[in-house]
Protein backbone atom coordinates (compact mmCIF):
# COMPACT_ATOMS: atom_id res chain seq x y z
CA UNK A 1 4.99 1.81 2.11
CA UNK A 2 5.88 -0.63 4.94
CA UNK A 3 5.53 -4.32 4.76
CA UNK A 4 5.17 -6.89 7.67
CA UNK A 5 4.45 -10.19 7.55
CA UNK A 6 3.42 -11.79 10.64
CA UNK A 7 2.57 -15.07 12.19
CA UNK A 8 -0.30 -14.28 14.00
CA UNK A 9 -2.67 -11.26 13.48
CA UNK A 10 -4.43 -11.01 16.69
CA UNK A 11 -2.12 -8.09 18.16
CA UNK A 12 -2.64 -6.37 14.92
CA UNK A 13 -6.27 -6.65 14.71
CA UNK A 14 -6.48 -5.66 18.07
CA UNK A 15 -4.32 -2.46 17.56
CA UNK A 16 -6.90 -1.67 14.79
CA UNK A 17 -10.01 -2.20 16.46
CA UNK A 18 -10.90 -5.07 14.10
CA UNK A 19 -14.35 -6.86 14.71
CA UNK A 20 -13.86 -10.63 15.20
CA UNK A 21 -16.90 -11.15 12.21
CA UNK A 22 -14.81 -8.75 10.08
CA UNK A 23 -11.58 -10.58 10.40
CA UNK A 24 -9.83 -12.61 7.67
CA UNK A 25 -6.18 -13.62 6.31
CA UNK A 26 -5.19 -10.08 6.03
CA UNK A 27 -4.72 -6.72 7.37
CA UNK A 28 -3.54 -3.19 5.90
CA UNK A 29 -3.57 0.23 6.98
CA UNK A 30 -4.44 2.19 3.99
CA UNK A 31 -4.30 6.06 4.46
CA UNK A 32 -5.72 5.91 8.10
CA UNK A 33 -8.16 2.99 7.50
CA UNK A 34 -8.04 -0.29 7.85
CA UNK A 35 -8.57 -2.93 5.06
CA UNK A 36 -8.69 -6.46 5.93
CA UNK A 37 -9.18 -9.46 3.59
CA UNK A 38 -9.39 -9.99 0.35
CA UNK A 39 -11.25 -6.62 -0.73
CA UNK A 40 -11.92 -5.00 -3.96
CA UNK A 41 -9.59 -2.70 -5.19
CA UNK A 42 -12.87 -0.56 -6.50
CA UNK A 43 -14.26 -0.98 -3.12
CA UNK A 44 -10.75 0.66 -1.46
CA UNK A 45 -10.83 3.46 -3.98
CA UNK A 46 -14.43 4.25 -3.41
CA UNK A 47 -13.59 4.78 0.14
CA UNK A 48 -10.58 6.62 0.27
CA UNK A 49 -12.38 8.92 -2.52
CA UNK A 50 -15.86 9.16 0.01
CA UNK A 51 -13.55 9.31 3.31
CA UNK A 52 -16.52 7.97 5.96
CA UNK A 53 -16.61 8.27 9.11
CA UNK A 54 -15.78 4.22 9.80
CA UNK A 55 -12.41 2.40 10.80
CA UNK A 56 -12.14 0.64 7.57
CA UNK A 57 -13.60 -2.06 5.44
CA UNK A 58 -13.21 -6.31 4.84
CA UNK A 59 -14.03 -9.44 3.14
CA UNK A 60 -14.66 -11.48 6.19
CA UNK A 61 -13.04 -14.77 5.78
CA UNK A 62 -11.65 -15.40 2.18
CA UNK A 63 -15.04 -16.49 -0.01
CA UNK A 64 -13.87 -17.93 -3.69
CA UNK A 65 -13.55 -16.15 -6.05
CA UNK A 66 -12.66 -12.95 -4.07
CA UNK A 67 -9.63 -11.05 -5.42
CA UNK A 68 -6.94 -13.32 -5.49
CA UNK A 69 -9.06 -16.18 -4.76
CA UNK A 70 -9.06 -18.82 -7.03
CA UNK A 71 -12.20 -21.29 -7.32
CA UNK A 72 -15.86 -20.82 -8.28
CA UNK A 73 -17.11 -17.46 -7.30
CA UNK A 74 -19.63 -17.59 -4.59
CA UNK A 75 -21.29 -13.95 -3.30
CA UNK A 76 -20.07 -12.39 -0.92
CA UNK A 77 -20.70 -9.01 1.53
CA UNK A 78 -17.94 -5.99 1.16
CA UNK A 79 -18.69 -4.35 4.96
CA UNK A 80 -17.74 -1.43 6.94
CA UNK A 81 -16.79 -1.30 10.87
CA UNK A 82 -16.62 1.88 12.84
CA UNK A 83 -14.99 2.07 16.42
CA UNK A 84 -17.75 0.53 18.11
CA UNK A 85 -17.35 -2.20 16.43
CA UNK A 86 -20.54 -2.01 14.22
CA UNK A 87 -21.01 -4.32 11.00
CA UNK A 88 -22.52 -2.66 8.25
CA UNK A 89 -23.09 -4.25 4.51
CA UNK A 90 -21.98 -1.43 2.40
CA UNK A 91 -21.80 -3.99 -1.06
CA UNK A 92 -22.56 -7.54 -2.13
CA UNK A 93 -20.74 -9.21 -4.52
């Protein structure tokens, strides 16, 4: 495992293919996909079990009560992006 932090994630998203409404505080590359924000472990697992045919998954922005959010809980979309850039809502929470 590699660990980098950075001051600015632009290059990185970009490298990625990250969808600007997909992007949020931070970004790993998690067995060939890409995992950005502050997603549910259950949500990685289920992915990396299913291996679809996407670029990888996020929490857009960081919502409360996210993992490793503190703060009221407010709902919140899990989503998928695939090379075109698509947004798809795969779970709410």
């Amino acid at each position: 495992m590699e660990e980098r932090n950075v001051n600015d994630l632009t290059p990185v998203e970009a490298r990625y293919g990250v969808p600007q409404a997909a992007k949020a505080c931070h970004t790993a590359v998690v067995d060939g996909y890409v995992v950005v924000g502050h997603v549910p472990v259950d949500a990685i697992r289920k992915m990396l079990k299913d291996r679809p045919d996407i670029v990888g998954i996020s929490v857009p922005g960081m919502p409360s009560g996210s993992p490793g959010m503190e703060g009221p809980k407010e709902p919140y979309d899990v989503v998928s992006f695939d090379k075109a850039g698509k947004i798809t809502v795969i779970e709410k929470r």
